[in-house]
N, C-alpha and C. Protein backbone atom coordinates (compact mmCIF):
# COMPACT_ATOMS: atom_id res chain seq x y z
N UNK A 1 0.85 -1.17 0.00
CA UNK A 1 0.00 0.00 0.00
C UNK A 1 0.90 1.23 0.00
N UNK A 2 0.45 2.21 -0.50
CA UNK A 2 1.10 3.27 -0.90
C UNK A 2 0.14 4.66 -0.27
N UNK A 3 0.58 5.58 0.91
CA UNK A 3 -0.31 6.28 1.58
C UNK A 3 0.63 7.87 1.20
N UNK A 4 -0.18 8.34 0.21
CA UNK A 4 0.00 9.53 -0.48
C UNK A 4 -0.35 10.99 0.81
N UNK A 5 0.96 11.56 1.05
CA UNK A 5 0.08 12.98 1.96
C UNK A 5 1.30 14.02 1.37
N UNK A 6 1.18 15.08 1.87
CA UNK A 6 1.77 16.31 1.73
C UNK A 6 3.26 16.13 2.21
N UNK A 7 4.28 17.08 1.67
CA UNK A 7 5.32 17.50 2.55
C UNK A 7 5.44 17.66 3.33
N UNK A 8 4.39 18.18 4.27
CA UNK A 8 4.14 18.59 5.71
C UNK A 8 4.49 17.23 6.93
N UNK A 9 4.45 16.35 6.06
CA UNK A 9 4.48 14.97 6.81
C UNK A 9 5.99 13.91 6.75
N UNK A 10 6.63 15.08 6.07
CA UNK A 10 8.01 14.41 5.65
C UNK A 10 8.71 14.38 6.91
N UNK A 11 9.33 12.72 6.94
CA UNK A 11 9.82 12.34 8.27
C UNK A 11 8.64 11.61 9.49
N UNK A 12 7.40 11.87 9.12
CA UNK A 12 6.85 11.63 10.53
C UNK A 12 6.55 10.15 10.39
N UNK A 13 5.60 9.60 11.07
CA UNK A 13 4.98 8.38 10.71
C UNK A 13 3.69 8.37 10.53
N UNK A 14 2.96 7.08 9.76
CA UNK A 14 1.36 6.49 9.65
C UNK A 14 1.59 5.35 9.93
N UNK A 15 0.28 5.31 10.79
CA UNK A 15 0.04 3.98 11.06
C UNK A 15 -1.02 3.34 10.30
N UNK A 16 -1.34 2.16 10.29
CA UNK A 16 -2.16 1.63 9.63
C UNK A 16 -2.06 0.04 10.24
N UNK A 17 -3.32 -0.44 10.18
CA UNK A 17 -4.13 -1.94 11.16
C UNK A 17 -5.15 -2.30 10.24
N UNK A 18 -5.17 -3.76 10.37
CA UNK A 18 -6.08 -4.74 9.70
C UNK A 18 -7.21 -3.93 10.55
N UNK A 19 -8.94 -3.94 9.70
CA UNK A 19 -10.03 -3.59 10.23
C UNK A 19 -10.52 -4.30 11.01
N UNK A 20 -10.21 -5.52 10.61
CA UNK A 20 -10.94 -6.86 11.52
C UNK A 20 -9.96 -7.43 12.37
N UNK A 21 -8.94 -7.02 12.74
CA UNK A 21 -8.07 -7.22 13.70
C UNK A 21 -7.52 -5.90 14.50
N UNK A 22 -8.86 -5.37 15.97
CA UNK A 22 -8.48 -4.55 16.37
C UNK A 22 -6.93 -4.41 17.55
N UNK A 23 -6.94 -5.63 17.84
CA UNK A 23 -6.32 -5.72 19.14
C UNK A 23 -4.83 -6.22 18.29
N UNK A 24 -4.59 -6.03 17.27
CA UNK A 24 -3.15 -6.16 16.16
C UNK A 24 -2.52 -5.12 16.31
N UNK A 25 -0.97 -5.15 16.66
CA UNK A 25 -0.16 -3.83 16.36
C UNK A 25 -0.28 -3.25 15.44
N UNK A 26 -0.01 -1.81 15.34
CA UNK A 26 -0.32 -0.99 14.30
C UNK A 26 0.94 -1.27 13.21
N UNK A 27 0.88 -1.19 11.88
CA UNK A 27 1.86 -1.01 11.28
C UNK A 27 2.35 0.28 11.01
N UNK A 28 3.60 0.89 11.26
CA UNK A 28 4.07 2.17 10.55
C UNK A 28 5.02 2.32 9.58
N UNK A 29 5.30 3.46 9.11
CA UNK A 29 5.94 3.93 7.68
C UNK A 29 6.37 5.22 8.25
N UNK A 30 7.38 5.33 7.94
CA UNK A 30 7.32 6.95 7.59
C UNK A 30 7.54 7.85 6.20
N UNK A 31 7.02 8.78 6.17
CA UNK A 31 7.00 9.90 5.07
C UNK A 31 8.10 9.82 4.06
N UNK A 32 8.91 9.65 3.19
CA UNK A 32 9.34 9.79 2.47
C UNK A 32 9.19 10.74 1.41
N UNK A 33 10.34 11.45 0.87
CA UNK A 33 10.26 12.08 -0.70
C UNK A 33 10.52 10.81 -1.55
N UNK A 34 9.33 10.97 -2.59
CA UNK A 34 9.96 9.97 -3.52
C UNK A 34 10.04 10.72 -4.86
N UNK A 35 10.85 10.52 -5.98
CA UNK A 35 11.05 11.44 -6.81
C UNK A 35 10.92 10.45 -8.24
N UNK A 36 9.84 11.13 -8.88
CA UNK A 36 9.57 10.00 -10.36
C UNK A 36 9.36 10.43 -11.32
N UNK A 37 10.82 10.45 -12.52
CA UNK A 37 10.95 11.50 -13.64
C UNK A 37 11.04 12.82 -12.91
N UNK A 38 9.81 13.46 -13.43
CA UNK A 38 10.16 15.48 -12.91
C UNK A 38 9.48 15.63 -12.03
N UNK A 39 9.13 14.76 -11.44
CA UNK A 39 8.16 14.89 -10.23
C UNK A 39 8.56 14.36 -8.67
N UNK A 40 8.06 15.51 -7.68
CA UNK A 40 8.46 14.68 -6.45
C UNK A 40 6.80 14.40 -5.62
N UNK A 41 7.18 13.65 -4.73
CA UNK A 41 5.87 12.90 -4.02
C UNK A 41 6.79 12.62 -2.49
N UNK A 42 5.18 12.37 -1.93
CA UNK A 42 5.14 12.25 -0.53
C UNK A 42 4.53 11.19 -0.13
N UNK A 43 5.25 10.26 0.63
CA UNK A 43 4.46 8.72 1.13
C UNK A 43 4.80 8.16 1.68
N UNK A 44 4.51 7.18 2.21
CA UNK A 44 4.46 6.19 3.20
C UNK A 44 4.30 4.87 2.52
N UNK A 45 5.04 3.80 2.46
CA UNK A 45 4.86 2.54 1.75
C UNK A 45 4.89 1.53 3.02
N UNK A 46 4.09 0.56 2.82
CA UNK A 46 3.79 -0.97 3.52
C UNK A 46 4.22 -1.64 2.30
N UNK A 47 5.50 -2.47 2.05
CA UNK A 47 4.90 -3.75 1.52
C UNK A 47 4.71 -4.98 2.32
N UNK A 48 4.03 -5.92 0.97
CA UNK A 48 3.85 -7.41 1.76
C UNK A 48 2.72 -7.25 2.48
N UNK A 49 1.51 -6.10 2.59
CA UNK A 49 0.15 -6.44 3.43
C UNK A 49 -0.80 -7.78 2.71
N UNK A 50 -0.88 -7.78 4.11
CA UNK A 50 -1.91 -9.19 3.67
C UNK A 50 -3.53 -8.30 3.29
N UNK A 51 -3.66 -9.28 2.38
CA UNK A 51 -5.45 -8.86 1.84
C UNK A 51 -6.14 -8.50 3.09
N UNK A 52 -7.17 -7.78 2.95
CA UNK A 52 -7.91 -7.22 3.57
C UNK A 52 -8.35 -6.17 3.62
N UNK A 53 -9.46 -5.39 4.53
CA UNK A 53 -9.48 -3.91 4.61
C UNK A 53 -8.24 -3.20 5.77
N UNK A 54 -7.83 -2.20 5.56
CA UNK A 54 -6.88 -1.34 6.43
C UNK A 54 -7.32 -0.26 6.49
N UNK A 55 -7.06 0.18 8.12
CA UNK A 55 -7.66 1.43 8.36
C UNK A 55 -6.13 2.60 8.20
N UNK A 56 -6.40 3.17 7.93
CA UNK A 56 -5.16 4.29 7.64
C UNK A 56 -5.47 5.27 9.30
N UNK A 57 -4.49 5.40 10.35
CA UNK A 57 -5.08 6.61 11.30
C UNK A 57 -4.62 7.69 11.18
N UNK A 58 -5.05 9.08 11.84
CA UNK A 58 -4.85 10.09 11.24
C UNK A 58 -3.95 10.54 13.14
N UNK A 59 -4.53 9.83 14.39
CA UNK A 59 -3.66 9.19 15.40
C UNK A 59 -4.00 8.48 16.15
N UNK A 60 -3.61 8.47 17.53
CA UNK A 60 -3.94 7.42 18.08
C UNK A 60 -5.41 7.07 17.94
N UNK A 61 -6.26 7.69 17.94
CA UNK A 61 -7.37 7.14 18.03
C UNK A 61 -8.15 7.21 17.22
N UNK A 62 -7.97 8.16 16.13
CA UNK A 62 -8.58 8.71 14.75
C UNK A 62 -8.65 8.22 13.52
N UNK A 63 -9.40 7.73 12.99
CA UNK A 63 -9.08 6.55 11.50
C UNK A 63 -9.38 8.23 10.49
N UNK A 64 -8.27 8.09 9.61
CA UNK A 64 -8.16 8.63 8.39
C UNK A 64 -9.02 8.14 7.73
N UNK A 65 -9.57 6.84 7.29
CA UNK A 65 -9.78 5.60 6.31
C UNK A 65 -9.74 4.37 6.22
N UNK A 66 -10.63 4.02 5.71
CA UNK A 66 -10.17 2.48 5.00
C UNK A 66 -9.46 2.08 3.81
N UNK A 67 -8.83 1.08 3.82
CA UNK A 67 -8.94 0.73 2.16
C UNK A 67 -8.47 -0.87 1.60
N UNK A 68 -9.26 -1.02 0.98
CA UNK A 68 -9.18 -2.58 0.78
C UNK A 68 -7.71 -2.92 -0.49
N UNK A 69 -7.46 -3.84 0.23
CA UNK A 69 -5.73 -4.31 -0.23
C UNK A 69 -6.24 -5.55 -0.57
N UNK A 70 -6.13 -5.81 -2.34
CA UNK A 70 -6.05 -6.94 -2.53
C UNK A 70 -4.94 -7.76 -3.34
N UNK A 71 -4.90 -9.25 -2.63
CA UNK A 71 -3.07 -10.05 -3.49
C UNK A 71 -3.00 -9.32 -4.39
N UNK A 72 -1.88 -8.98 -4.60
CA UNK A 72 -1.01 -8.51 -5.83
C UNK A 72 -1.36 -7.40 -6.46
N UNK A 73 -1.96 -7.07 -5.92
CA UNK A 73 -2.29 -5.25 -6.28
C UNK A 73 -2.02 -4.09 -5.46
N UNK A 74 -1.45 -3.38 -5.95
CA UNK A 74 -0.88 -1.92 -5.11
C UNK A 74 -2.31 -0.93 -4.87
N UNK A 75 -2.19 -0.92 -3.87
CA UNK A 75 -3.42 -0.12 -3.01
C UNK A 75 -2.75 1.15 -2.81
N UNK A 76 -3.70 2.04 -2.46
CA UNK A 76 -3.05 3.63 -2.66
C UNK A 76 -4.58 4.22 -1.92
N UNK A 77 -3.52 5.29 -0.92
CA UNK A 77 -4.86 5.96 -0.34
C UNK A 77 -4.29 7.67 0.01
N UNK A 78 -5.31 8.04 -0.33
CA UNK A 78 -4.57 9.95 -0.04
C UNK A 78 -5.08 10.61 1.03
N UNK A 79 -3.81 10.59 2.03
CA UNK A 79 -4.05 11.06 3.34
C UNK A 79 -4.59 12.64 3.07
N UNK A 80 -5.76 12.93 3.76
CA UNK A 80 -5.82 14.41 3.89
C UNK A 80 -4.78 15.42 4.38
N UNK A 81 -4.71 16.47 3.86
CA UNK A 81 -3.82 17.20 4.38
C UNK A 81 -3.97 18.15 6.07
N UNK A 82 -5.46 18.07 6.35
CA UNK A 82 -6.16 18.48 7.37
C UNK A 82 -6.56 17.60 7.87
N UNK A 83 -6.58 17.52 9.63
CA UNK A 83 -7.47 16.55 10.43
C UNK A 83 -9.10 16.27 10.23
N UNK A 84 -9.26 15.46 10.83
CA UNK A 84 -10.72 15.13 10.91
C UNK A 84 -11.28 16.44 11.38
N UNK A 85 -13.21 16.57 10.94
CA UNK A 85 -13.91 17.36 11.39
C UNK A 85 -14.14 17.56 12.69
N UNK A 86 -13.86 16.64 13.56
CA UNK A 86 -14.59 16.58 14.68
C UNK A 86 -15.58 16.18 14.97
N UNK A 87 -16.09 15.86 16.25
CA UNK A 87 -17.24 15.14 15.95
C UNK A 87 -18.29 14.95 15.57
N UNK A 88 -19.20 13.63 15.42
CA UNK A 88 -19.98 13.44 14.24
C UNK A 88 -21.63 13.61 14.75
């Protein structure tokens, strides 16, 4: 999975957890520049997730998202650049 956010995030970490496995350590990444042809980008890479849905958090307790990861396909999700609304 490939978790697309801003510069603003360069260096930090994301976490991200199976949906149906709450009580699973979180997985993290951190921010990277990645640079492709004339272009630069901002992300966070997991490889090797196992199928399923993944929640992307925005922190400890805040889900960014879901997004379903399936075998052999590169999943991609675009972190907001702003927090959640607050509550619902």
């Amino acid at each position: 999975m490939i978790v697309r956010t801003g510069r603003h995030r360069l260096g930090r970490e994301i976490e991200i957890s199976r949906l149906d496995r709450p009580g699973e350590p979180r997985a993290h990444s951190a921010v990277r520049e990645r640079k492709v042809r004339d272009r630069t980008f901002h992300s966070a890479a997991y490889p090797d997730l196992p199928a399923g849905v993944h929640t992307v958090w925005w922190d400890d307790d805040t889900p960014a998202g879901t997004v379903p990861v399936l075998g052999g396909v590169v999943a991609e999700f675009g972190r907001p650049a702003s927090g959640p609304a607050g509550p619902r």
